[in-house]
Protein backbone atom coordinates (compact mmCIF):
# COMPACT_ATOMS: atom_id res chain seq x y z
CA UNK A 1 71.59 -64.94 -60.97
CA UNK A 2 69.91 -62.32 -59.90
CA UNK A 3 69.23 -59.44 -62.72
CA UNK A 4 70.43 -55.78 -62.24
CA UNK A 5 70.05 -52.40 -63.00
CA UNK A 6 72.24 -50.11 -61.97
CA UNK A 7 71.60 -46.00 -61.41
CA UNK A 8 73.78 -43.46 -60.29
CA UNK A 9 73.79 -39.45 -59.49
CA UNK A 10 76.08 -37.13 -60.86
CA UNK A 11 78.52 -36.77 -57.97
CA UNK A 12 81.68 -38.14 -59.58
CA UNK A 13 82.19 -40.93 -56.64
CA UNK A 14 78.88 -42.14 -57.49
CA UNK A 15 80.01 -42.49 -61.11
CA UNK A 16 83.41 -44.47 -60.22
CA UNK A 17 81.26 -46.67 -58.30
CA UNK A 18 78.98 -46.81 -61.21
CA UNK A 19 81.99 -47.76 -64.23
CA UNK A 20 83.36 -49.90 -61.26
CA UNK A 21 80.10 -51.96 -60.58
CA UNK A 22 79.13 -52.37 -64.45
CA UNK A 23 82.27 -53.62 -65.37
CA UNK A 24 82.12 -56.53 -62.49
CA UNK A 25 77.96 -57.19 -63.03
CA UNK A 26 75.82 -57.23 -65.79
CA UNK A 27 73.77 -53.93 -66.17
CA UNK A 28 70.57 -54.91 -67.46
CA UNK A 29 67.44 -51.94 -68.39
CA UNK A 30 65.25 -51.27 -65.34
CA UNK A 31 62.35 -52.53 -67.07
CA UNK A 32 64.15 -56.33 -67.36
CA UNK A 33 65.65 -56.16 -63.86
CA UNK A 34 64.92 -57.95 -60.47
CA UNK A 35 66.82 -55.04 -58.51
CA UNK A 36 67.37 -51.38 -59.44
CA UNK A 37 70.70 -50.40 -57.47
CA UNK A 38 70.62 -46.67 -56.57
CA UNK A 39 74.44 -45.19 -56.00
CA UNK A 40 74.01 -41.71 -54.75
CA UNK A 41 72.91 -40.21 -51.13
CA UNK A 42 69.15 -39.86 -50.01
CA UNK A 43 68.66 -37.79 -52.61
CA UNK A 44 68.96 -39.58 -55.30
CA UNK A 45 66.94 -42.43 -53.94
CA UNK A 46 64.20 -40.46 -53.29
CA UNK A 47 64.31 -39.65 -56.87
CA UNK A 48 65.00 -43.32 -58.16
CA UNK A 49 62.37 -44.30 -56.29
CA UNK A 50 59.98 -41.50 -57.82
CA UNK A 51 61.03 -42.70 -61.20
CA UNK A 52 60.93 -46.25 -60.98
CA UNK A 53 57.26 -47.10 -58.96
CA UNK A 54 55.80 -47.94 -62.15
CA UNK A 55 58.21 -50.67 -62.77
CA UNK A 56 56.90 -52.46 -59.11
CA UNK A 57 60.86 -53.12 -58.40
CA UNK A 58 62.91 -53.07 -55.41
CA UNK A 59 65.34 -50.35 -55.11
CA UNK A 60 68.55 -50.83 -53.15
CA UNK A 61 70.79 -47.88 -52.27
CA UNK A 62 74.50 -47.39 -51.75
CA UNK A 63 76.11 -44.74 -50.14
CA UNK A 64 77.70 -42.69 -52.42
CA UNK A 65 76.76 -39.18 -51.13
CA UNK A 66 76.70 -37.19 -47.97
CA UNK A 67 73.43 -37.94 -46.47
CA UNK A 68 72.70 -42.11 -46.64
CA UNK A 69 69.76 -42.60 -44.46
CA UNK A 70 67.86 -44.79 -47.07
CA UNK A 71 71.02 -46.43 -48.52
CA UNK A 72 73.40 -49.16 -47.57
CA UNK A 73 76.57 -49.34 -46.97
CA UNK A 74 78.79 -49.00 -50.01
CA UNK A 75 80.62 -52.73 -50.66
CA UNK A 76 81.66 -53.76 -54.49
CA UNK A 77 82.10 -57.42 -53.30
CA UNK A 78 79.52 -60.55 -53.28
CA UNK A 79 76.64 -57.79 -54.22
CA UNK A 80 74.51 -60.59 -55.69
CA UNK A 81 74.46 -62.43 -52.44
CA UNK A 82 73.65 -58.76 -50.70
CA UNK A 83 70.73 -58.28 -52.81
CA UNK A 84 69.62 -62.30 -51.99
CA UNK A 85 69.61 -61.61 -48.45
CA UNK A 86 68.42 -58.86 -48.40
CA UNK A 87 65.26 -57.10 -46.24
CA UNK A 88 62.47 -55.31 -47.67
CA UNK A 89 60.63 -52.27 -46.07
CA UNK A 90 57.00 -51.19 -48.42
CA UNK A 91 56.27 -47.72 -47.55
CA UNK A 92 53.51 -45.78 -49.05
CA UNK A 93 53.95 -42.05 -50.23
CA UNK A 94 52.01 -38.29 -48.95
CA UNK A 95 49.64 -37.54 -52.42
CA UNK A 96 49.87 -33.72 -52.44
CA UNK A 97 47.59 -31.56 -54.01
CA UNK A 98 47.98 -27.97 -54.10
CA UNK A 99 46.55 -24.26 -56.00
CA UNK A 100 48.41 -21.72 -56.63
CA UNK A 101 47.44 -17.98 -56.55
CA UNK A 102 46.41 -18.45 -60.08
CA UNK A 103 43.98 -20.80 -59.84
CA UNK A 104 46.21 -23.91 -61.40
CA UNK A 105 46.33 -27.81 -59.49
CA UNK A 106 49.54 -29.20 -58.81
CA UNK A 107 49.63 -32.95 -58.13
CA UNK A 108 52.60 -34.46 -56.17
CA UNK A 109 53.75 -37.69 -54.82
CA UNK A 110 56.51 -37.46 -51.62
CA UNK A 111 58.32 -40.42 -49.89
CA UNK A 112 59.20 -37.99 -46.93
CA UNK A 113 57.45 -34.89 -46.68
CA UNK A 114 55.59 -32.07 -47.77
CA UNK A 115 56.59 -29.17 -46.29
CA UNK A 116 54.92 -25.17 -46.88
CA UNK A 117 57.75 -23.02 -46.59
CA UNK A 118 57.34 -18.92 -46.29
CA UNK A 119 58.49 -17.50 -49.44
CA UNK A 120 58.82 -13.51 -48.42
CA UNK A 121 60.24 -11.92 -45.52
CA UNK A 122 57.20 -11.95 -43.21
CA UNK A 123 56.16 -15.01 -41.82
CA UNK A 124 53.03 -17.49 -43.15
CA UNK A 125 49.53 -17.80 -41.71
CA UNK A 126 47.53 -21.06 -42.20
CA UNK A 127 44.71 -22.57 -41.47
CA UNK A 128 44.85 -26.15 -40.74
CA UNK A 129 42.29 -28.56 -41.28
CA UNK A 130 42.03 -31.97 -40.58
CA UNK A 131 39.19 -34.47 -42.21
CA UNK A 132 37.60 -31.11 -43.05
CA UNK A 133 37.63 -30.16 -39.09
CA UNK A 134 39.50 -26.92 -38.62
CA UNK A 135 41.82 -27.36 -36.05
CA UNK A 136 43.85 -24.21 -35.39
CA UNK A 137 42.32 -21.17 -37.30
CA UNK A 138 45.68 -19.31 -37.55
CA UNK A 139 48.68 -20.75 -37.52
CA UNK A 140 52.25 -18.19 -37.93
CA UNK A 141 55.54 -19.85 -38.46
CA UNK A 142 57.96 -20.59 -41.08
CA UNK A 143 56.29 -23.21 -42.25
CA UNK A 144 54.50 -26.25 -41.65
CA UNK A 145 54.98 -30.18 -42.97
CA UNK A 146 53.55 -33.37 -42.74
CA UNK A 147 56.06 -36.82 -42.09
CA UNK A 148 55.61 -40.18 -42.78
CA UNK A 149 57.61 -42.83 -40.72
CA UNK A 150 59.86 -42.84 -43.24
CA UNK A 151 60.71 -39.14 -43.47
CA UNK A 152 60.33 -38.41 -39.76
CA UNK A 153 64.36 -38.49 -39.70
CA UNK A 154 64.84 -36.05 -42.32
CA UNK A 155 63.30 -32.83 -42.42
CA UNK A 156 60.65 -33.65 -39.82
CA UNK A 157 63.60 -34.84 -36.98
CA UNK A 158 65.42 -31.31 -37.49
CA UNK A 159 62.55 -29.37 -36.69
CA UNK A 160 62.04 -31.10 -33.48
CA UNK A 161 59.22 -33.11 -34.55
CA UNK A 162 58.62 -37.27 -33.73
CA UNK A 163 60.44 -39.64 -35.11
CA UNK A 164 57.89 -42.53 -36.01
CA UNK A 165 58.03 -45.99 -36.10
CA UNK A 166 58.21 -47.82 -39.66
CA UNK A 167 54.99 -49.71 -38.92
CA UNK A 168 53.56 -47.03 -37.18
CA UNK A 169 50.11 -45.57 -38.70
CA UNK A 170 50.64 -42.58 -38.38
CA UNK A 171 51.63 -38.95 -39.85
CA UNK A 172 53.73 -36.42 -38.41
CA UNK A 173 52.61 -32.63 -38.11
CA UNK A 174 55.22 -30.37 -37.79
CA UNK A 175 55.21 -26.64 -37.44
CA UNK A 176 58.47 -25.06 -38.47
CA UNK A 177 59.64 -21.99 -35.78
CA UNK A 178 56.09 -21.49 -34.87
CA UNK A 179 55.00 -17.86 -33.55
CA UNK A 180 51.37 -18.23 -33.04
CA UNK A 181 50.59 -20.53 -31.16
CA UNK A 182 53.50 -19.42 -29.54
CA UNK A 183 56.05 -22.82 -29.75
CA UNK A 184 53.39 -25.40 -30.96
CA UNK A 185 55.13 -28.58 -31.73
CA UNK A 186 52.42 -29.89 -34.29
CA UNK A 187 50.26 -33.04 -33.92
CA UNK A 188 50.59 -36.38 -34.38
CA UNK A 189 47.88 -38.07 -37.14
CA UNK A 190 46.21 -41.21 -38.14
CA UNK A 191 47.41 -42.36 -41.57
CA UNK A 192 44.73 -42.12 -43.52
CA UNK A 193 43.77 -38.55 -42.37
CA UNK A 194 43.83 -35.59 -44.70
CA UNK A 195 45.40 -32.58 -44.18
CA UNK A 196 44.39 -28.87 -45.36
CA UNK A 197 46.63 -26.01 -44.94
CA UNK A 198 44.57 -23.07 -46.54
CA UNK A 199 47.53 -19.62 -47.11
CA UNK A 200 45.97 -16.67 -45.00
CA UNK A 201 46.94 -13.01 -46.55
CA UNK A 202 48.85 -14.91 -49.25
CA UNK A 203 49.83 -11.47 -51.37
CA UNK A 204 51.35 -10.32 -48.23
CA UNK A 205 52.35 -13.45 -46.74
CA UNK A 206 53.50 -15.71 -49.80
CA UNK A 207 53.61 -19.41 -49.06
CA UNK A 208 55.66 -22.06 -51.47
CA UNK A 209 54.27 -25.84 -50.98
CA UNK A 210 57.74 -28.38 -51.40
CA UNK A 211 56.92 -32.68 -52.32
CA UNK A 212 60.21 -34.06 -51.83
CA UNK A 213 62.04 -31.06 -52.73
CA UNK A 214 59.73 -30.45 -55.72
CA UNK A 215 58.25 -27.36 -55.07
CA UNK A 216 54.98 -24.97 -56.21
CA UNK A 217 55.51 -21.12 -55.38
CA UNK A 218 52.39 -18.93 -54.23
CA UNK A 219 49.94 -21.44 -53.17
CA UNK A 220 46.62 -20.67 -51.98
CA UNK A 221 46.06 -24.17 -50.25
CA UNK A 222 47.46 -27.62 -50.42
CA UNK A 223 45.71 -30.77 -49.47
CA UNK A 224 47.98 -33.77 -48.06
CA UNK A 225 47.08 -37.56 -48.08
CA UNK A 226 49.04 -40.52 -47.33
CA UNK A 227 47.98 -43.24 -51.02
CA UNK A 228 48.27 -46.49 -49.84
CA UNK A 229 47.94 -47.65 -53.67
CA UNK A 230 51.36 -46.65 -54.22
CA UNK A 231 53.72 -48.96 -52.71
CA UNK A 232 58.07 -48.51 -52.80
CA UNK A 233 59.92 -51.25 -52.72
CA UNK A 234 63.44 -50.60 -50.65
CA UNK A 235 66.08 -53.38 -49.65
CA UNK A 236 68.24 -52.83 -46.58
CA UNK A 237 71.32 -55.36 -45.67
CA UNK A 238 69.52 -58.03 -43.22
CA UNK A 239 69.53 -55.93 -39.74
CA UNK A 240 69.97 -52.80 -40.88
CA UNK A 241 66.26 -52.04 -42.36
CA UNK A 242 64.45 -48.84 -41.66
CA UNK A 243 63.13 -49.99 -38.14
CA UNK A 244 66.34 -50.43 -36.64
CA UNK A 245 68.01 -47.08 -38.01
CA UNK A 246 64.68 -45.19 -36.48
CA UNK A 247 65.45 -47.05 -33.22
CA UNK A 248 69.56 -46.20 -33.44
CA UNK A 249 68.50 -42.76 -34.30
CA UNK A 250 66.97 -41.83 -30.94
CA UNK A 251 70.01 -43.35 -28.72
CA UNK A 252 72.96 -41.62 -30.59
């Protein structure tokens, strides 16, 4: 039988599910278990995910939340069995590093992105550098992020940038409503590159650096690498894995 741990988000349907699924399987610690179930939206498995890596254990979502991209469908019945026949997708997360104004480090994992997001009223100017090659001296927009195949649906997909292939390696570049070059799209990267956005004018122009919706304010520069020693474990129902919702995604 296979051993359990169940997790769920505040949302109250999340916690029915929760008292409903306990009281039907054993709930076992995550440290003890052969599956962590995550009942939430995309959310919430991003942050299950974030809290568990240590653990090396799979991570299976349900649905209980408005956004499900990660997550399964949500069924009570012959879960065991689910979880048996399951598929498994390893995806590796963006390392983040980024100064503030002030002089302190920040250090960041993200499954998705990293996105630098203007924090005042007048738009930000970067300089981006890749493998320590500058290649666009001055960059105005919103903002700027970089994907992986994983998060190329989210945040990445609404700003008009690729969607990328699970297997792909590759990052995404994305600028967000870009001024300067006027409607540059962004660039698409070899995994292991690294990426330096350094915050031009950043007293006038202030510039907030987000990991998975973790975020530093007034950053001077932030430094973006994808770690392949970090590896997430995520089941998907057999068929439905993360290459076959990237491929239904661009033929709604």
């Amino acid at each position: 039988m296979v051993k359990i741990s169940f997790a769920a988000s505040d949302a109250q349907i999340a916690q029915r599910a929760y008292e409903r699924l306990t009281s039907q399987y054993p709930n076992v610690p995550a440290q003890e278990a052969d599956v962590i179930v995550a009942l939430g939206g995309d959310g919430f498995m991003l942050n299950t995910l974030h809290s568990t890596m240590h653990l090396d254990t799979p991570v299976y979502g349900m649905n209980c939340g408005t956004v499900g991209f990660l997550m399964n469908e949500f069924h009570e019945d012959d879960l065991p069995a689910r979880l048996m026949a399951a598929e498994e997708e390893v995806i590796n997360p963006l390392s983040m590093v980024a100064q503030d104004v002030d002089g302190q480090r920040h250090e960041m994992l993200a499954i998705n992105e990293v996105s630098l997001l203007r924090a005042g009223p007048q738009a930000a100017k970067l300089r981006v550098s890749v493998d320590g090659k500058v290649r666009m001296e001055e960059l105005v927009c919103d903002g700027a992020l970089v994907a992986t195949p994983a998060g190329s649906t989210a945040y990445n997909y609404s700003a008009r940038g690729p969607i990328l292939p699970i297997g792909s390696d590759v990052l995404a570049l994305t600028a967000l409503a870009a001024f300067r070059p006027r409607r540059w799209r962004g660039a698409l990267l070899p995994k292991k590159a690294k990426v330096r956005f350094d915050v031009l004018e950043h007293a006038k122009r202030p510039v907030m650096a987000d990991a998975d919706s973790r975020s530093v304010r007034n950053v001077s520069w932030v430094e973006i690498v994808s770690d392949p020693t970090i590896k997430h474990r995520i089941l998907f129902d057999l068929g439905h894995g993360l290459e076959e919702r990237l491929l239904t995604e661009q033929f709604v």
